[in-house]
PDB file of N, CA and C in Angstrom:
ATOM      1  N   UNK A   1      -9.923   8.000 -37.068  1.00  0.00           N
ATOM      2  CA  UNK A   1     -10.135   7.428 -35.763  1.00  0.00           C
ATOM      3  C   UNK A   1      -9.106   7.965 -34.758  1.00  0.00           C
ATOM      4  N   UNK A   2      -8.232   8.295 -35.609  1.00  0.00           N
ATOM      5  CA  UNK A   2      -7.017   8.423 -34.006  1.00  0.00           C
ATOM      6  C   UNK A   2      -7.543  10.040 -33.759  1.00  0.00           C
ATOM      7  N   UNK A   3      -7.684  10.862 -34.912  1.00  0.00           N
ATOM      8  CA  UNK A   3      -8.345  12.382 -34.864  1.00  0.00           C
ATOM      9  C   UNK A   3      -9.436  12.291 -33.915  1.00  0.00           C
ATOM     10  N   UNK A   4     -10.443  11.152 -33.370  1.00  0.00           N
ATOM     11  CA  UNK A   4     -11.406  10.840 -32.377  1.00  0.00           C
ATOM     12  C   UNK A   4     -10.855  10.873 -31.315  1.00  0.00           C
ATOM     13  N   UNK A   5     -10.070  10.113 -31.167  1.00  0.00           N
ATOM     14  CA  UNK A   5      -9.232  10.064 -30.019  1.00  0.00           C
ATOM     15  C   UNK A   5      -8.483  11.091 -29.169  1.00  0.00           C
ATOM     16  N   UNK A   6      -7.946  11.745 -29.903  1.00  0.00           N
ATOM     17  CA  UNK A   6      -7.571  13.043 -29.594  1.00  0.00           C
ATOM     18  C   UNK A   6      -8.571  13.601 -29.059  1.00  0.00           C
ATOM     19  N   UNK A   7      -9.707  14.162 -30.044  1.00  0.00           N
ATOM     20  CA  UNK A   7     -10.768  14.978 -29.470  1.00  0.00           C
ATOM     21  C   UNK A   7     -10.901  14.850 -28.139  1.00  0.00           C
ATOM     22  N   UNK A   8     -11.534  13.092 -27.402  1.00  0.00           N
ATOM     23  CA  UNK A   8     -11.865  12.893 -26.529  1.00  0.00           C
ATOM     24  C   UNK A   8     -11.148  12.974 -25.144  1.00  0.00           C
ATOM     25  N   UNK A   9      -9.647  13.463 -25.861  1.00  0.00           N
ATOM     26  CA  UNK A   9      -8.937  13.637 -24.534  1.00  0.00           C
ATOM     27  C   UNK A   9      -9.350  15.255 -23.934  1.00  0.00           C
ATOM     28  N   UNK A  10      -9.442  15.257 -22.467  1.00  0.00           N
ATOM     29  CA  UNK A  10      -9.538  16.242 -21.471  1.00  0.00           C
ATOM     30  C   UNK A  10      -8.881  17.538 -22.296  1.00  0.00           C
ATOM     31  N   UNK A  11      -9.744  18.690 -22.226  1.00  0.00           N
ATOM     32  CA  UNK A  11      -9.419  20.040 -22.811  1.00  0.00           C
ATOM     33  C   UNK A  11      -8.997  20.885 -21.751  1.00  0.00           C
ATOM     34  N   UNK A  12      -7.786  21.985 -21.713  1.00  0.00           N
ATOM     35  CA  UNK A  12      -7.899  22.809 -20.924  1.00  0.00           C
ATOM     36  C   UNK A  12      -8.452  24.054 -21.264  1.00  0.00           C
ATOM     37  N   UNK A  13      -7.970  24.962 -20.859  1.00  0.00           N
ATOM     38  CA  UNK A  13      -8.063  26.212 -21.371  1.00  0.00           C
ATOM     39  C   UNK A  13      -8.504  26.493 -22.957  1.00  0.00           C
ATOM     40  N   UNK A  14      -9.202  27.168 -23.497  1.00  0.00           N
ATOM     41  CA  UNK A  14      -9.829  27.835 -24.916  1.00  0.00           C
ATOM     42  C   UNK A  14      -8.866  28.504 -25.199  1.00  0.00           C
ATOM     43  N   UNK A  15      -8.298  28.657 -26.307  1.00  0.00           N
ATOM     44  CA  UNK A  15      -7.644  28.867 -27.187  1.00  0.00           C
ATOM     45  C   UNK A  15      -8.094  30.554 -27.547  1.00  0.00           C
ATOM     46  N   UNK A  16      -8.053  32.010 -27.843  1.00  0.00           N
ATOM     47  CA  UNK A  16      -8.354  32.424 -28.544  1.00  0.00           C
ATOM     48  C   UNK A  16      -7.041  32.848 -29.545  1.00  0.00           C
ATOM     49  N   UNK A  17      -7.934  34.467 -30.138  1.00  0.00           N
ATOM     50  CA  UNK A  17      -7.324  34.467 -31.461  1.00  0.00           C
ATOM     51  C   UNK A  17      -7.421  36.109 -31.803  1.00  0.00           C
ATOM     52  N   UNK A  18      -6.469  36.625 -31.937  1.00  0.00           N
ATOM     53  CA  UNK A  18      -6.844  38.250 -32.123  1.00  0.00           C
ATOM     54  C   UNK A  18      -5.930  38.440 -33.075  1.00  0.00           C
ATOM     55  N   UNK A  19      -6.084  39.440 -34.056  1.00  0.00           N
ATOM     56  CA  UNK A  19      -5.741  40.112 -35.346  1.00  0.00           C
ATOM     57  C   UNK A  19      -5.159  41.305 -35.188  1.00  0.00           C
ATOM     58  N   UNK A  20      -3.771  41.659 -35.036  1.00  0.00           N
ATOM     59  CA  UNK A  20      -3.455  42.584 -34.971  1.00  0.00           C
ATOM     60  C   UNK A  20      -2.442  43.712 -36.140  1.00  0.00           C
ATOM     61  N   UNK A  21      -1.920  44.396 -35.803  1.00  0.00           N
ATOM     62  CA  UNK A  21      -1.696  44.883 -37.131  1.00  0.00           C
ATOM     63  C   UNK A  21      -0.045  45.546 -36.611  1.00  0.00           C
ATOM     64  N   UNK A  22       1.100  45.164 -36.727  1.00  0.00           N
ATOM     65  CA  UNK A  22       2.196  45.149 -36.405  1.00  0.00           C
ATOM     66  C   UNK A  22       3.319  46.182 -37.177  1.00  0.00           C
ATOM     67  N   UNK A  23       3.886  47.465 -36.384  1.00  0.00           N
ATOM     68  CA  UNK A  23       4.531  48.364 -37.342  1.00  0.00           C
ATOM     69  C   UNK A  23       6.025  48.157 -37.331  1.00  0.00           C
ATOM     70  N   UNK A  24       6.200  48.014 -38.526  1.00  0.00           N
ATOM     71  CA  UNK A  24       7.848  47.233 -38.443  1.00  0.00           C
ATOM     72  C   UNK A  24       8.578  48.496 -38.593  1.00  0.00           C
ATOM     73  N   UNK A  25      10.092  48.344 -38.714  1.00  0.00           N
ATOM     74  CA  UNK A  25      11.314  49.100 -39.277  1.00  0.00           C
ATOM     75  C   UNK A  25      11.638  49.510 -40.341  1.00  0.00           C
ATOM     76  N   UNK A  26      10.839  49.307 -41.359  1.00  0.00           N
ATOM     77  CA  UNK A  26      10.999  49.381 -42.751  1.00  0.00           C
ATOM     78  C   UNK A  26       9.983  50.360 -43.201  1.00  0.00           C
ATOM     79  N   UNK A  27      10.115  51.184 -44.218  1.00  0.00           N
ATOM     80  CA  UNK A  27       9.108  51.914 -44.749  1.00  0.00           C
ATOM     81  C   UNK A  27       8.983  51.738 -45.973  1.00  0.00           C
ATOM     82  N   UNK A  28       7.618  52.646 -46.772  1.00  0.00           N
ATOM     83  CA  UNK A  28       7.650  52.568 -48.360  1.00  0.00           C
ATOM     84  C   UNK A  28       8.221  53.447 -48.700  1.00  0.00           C
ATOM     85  N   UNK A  29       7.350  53.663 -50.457  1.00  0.00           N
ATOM     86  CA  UNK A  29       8.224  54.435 -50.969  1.00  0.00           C
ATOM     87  C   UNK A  29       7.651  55.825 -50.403  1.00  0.00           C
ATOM     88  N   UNK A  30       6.669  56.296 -49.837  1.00  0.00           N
ATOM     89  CA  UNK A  30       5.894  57.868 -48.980  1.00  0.00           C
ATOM     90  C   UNK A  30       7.027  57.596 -47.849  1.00  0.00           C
ATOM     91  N   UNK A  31       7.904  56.853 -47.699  1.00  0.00           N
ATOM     92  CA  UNK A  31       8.400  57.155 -46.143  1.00  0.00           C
ATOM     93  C   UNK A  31       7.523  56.758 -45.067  1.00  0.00           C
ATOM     94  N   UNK A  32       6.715  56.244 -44.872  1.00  0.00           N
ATOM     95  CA  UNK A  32       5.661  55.954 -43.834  1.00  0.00           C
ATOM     96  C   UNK A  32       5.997  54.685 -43.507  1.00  0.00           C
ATOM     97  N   UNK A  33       5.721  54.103 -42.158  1.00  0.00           N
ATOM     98  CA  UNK A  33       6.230  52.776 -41.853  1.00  0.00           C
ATOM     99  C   UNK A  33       5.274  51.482 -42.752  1.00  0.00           C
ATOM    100  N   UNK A  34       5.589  50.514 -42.580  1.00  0.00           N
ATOM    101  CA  UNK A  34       4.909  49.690 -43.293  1.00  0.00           C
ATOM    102  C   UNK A  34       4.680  48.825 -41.878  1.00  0.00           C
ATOM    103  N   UNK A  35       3.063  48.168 -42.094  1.00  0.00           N
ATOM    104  CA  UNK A  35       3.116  47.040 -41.407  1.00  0.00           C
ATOM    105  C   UNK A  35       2.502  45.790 -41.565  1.00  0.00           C
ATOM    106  N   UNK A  36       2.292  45.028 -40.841  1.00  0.00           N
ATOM    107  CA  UNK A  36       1.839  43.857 -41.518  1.00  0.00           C
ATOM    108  C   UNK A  36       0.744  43.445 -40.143  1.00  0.00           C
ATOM    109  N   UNK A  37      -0.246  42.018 -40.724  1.00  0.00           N
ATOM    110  CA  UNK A  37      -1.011  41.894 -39.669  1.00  0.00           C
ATOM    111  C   UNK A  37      -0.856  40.341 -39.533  1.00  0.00           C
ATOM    112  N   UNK A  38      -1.102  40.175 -38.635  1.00  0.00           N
ATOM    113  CA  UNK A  38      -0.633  38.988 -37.923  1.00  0.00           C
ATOM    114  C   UNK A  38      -1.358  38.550 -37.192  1.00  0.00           C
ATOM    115  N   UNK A  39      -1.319  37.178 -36.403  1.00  0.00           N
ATOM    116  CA  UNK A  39      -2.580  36.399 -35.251  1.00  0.00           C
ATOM    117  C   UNK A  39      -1.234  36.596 -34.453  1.00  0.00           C
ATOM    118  N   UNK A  40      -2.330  37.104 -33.325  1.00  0.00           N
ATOM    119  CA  UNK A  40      -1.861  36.414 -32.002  1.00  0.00           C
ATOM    120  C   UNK A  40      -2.626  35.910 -31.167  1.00  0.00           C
ATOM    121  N   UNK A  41      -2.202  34.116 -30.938  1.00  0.00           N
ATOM    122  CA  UNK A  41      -2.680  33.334 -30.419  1.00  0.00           C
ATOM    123  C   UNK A  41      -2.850  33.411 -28.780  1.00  0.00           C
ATOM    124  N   UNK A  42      -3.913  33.520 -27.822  1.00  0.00           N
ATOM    125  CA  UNK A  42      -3.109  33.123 -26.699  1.00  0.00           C
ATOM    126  C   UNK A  42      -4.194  32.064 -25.491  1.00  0.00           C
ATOM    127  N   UNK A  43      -4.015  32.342 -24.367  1.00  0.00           N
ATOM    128  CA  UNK A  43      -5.199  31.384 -23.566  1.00  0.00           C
ATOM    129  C   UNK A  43      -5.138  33.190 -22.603  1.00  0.00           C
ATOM    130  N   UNK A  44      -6.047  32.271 -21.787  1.00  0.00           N
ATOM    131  CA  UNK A  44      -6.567  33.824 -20.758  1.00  0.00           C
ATOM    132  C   UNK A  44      -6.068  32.838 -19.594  1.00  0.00           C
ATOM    133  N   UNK A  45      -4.863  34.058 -18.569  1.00  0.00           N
ATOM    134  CA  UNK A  45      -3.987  33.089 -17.935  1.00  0.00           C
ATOM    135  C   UNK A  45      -4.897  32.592 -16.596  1.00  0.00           C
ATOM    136  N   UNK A  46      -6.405  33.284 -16.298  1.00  0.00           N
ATOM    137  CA  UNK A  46      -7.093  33.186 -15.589  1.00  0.00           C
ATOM    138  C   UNK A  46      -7.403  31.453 -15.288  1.00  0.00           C
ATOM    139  N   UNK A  47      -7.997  31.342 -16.088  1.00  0.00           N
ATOM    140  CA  UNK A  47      -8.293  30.206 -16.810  1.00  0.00           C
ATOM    141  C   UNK A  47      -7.380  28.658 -16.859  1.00  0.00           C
ATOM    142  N   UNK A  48      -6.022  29.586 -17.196  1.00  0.00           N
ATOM    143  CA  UNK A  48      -4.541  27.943 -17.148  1.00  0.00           C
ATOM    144  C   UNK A  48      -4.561  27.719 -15.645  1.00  0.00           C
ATOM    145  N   UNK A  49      -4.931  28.801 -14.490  1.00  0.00           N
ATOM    146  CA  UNK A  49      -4.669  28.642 -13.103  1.00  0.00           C
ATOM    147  C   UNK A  49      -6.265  27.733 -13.081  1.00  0.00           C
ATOM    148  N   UNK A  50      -7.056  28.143 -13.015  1.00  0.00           N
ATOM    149  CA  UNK A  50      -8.354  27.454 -12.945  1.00  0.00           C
ATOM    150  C   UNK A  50      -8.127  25.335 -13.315  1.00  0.00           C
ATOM    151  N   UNK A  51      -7.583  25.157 -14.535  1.00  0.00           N
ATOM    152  CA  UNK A  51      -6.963  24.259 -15.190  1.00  0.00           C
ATOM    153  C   UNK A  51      -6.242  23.549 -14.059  1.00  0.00           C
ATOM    154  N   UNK A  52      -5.327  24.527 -14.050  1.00  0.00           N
ATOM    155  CA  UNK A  52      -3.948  23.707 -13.408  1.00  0.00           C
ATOM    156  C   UNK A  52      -4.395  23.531 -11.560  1.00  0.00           C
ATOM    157  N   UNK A  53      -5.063  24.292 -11.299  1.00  0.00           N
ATOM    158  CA  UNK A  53      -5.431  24.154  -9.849  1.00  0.00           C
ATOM    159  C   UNK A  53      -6.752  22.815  -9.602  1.00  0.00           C
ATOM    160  N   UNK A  54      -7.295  22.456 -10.503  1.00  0.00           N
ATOM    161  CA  UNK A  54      -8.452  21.753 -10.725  1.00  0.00           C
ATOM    162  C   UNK A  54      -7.775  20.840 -11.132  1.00  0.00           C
ATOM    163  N   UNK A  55      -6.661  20.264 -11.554  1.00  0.00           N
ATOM    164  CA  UNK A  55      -6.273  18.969 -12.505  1.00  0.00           C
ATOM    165  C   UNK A  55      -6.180  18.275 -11.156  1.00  0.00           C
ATOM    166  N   UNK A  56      -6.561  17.303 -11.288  1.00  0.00           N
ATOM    167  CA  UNK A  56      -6.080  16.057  -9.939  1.00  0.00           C
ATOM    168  C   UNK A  56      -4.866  15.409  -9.992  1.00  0.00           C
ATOM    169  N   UNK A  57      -4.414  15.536 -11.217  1.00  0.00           N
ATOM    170  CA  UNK A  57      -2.997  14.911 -11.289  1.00  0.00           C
ATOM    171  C   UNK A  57      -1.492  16.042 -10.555  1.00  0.00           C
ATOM    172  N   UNK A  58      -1.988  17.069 -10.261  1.00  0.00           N
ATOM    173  CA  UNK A  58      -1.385  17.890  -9.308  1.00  0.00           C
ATOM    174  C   UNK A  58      -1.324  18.203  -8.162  1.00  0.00           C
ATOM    175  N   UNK A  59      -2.553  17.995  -7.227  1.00  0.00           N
ATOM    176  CA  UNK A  59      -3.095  17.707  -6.240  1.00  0.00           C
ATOM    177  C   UNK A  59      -2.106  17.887  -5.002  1.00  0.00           C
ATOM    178  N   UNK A  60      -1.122  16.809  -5.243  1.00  0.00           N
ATOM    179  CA  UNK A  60      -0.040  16.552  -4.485  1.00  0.00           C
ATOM    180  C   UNK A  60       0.872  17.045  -4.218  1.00  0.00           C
ATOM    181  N   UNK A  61       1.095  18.025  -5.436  1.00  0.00           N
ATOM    182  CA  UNK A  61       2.287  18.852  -5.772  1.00  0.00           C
ATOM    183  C   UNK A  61       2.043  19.903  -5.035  1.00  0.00           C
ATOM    184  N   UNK A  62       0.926  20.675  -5.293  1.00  0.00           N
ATOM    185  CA  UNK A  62       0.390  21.916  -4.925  1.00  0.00           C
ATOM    186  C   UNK A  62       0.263  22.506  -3.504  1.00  0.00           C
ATOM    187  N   UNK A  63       1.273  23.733  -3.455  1.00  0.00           N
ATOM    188  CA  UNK A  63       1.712  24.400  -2.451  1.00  0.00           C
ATOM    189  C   UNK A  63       1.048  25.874  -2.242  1.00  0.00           C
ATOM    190  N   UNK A  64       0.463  25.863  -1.126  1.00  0.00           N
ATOM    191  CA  UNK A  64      -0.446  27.156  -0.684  1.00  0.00           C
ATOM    192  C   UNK A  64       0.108  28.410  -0.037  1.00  0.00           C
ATOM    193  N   UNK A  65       1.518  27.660   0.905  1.00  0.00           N
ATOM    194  CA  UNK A  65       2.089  29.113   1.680  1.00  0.00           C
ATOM    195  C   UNK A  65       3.082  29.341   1.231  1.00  0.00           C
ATOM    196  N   UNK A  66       3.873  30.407   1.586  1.00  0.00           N
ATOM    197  CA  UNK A  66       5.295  30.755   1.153  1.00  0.00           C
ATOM    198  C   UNK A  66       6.045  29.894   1.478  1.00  0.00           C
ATOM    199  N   UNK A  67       7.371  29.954   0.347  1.00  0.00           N
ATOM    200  CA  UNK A  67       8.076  29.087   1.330  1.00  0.00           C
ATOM    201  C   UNK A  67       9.839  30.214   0.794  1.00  0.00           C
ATOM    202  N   UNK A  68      10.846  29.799   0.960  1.00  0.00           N
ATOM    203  CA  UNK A  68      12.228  30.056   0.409  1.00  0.00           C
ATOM    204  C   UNK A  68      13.004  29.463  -0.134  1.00  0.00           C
ATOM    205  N   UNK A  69      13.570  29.638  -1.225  1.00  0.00           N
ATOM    206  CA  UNK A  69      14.380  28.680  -2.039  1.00  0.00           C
ATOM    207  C   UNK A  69      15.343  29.481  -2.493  1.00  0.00           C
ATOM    208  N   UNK A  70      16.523  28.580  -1.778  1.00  0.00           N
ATOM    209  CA  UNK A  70      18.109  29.523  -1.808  1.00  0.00           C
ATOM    210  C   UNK A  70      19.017  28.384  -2.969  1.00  0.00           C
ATOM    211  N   UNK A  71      19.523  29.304  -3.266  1.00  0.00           N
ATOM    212  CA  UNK A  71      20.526  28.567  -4.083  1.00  0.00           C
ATOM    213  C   UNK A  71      22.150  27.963  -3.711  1.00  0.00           C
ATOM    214  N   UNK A  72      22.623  29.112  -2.315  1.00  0.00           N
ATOM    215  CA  UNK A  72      23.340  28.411  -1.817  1.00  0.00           C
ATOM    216  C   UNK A  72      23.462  28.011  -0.382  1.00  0.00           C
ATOM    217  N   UNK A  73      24.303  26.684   0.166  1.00  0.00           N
ATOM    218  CA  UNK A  73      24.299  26.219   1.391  1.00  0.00           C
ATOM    219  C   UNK A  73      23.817  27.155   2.406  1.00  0.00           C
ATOM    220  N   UNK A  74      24.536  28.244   2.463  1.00  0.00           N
ATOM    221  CA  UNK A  74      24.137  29.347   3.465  1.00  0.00           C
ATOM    222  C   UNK A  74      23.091  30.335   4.248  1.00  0.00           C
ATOM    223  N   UNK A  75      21.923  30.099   2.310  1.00  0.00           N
ATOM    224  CA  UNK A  75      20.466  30.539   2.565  1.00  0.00           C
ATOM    225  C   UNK A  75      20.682  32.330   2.704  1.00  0.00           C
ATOM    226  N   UNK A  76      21.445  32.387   1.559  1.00  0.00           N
ATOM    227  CA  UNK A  76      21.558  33.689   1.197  1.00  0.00           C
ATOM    228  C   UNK A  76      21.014  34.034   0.203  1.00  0.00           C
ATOM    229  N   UNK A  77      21.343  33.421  -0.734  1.00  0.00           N
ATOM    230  CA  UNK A  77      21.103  33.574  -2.085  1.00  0.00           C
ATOM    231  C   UNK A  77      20.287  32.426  -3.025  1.00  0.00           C
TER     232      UNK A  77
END
């Protein structure tokens, strides 16, 4: 039941999943590199903006023009 619950909460972005094949520092015994394969997980960043621009709980936050942000009193830096 709580695994229900979860489900039913709001999804963002899809998840994918690609298989890649990774050449390390190490070799065998031919001398040739060795590698290994691995997931890499990621979202399509298209998509987190789509998300994050569409969430209503941001709404408020969300800033359209430039603005400047200095780090010191002077507005130099």
């Amino acid at each position: 039941s709580f695994l229900k619950k979860i489900d039913e909460l709001p999804h963002g972005a899809a998840w994918s999943c690609k298989k890649i094949s990774i050449q390390g520092n190490r070799t065998d015994e031919k001398g040739k590199p060795l590698h290994k394969d691995v997931e890499l997980w990621m979202w399509n960043p298209i998509e987190c903006i789509k998300d994050l621009i569409g969430n209503p709980l941001f709404k408020d936050q969300m800033v359209y023009t430039p603005a400047r942000a200095y780090m010191d009193s002077a507005g130099l830096h």
